[in-house]
C-alpha atoms as a PDB file:
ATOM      1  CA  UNK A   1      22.700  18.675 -17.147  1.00  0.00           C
ATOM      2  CA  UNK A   2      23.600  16.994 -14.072  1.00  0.00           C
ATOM      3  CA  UNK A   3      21.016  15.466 -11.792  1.00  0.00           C
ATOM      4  CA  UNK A   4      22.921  17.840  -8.922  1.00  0.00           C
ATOM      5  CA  UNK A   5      21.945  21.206 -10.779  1.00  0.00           C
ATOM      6  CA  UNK A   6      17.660  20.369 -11.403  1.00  0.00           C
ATOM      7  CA  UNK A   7      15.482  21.258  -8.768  1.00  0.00           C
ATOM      8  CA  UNK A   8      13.384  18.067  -7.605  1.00  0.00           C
ATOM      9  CA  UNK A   9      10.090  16.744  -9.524  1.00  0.00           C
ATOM     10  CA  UNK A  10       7.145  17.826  -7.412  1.00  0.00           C
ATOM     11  CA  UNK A  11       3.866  16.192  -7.933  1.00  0.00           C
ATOM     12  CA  UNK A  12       0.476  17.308  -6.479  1.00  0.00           C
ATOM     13  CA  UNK A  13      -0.934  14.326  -4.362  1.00  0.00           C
ATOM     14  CA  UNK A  14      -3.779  12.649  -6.022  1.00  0.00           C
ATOM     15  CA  UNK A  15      -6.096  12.844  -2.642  1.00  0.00           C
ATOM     16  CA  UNK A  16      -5.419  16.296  -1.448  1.00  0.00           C
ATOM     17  CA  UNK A  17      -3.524  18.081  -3.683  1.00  0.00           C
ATOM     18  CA  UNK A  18      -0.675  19.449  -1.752  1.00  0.00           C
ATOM     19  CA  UNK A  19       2.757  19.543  -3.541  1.00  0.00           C
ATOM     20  CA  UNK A  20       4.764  16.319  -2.714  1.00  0.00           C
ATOM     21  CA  UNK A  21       8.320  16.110  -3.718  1.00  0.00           C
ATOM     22  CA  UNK A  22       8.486  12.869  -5.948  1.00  0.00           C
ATOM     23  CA  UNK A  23      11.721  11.350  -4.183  1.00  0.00           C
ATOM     24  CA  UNK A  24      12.552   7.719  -2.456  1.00  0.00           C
ATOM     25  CA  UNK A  25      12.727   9.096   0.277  1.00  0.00           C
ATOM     26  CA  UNK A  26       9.036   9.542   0.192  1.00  0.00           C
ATOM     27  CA  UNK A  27       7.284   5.625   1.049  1.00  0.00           C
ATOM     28  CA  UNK A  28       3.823   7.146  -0.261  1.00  0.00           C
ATOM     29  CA  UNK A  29       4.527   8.848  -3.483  1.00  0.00           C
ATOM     30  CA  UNK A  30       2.985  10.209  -5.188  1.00  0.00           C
ATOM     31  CA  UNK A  31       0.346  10.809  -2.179  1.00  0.00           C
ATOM     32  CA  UNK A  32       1.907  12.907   0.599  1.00  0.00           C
ATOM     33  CA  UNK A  33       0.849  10.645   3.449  1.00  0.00           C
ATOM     34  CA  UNK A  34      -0.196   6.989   4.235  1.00  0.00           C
ATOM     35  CA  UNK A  35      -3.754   8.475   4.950  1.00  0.00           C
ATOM     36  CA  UNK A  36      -4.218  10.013   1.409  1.00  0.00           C
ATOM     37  CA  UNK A  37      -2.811   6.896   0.463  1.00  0.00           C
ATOM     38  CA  UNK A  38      -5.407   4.698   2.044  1.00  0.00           C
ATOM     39  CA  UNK A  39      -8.388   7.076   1.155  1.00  0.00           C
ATOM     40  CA  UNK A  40      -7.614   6.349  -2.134  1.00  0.00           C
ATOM     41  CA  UNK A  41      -7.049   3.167  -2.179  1.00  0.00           C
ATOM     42  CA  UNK A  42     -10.660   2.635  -0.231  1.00  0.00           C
ATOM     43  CA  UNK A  43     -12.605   4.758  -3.280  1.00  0.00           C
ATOM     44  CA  UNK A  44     -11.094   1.783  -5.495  1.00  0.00           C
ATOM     45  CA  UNK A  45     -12.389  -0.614  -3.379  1.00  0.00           C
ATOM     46  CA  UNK A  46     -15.944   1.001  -3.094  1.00  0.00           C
ATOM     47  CA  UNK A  47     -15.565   1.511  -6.844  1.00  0.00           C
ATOM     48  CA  UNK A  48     -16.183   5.090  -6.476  1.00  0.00           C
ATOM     49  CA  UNK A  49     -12.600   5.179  -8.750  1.00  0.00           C
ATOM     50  CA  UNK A  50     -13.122   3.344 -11.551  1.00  0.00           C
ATOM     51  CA  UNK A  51     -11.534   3.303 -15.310  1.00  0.00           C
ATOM     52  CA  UNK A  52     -13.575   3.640 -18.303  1.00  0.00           C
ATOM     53  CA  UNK A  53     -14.704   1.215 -20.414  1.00  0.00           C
ATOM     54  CA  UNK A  54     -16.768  -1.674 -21.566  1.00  0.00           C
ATOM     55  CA  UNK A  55     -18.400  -2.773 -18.633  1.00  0.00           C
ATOM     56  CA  UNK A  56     -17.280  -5.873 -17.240  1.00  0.00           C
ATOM     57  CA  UNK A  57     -18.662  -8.880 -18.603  1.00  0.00           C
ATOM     58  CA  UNK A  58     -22.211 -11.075 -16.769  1.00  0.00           C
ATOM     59  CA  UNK A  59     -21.069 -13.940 -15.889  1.00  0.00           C
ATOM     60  CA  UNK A  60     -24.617 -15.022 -14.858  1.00  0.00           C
ATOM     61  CA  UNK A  61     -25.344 -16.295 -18.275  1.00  0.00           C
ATOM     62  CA  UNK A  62     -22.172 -17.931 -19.104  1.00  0.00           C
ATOM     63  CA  UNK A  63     -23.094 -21.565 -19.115  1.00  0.00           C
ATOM     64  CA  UNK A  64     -25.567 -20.716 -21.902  1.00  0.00           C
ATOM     65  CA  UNK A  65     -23.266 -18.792 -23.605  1.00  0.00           C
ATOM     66  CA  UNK A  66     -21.150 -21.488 -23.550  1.00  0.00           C
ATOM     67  CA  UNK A  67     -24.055 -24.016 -25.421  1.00  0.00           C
ATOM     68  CA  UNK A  68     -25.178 -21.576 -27.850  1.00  0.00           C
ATOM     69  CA  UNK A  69     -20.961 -22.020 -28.821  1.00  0.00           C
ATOM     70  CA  UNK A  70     -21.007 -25.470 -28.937  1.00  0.00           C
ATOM     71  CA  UNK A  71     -24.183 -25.383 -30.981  1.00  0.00           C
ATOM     72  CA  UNK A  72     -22.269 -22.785 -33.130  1.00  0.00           C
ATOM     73  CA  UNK A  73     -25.197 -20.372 -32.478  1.00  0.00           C
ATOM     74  CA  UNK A  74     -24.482 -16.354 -32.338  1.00  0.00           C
ATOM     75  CA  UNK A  75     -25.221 -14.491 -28.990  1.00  0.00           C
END
């Protein structure tokens, strides 16, 4: 099948949900506007958005970390 014949990939925008054709014609995809675009990217920054996992490591304790290595010692 030609690309001429398929109708175009639509995507619902991450922020707001309305249906956003997925195109290059589109700077923001997949969001459906700079603003959604930028409201997302600011719950990143806040960390409001964030991707599971371990938690990050404390880098508070690192320099004894790093002696108990030298000495060979376990955490």
């Amino acid at each position: 099948m030609s690309q001429h014949n398929q109708s175009p990939l639509t995507v619902a925008c991450p922020q707001c949900q309305k249906k956003v054709v997925w195109s290059e014609k589109n700077p923001y995809r997949p969001f459906c506007s700079e603003r959604c675009k930028l409201i997302d990217l600011g719950a990143w920054a806040d960390e409001s958005h964030r991707i599971a996992g371990e938690p990050a490591l404390d880098e508070s304790n690192i320099d004894e970390w790093l002696a108990r290595a030298d000495r060979g010692e376990e955490r």
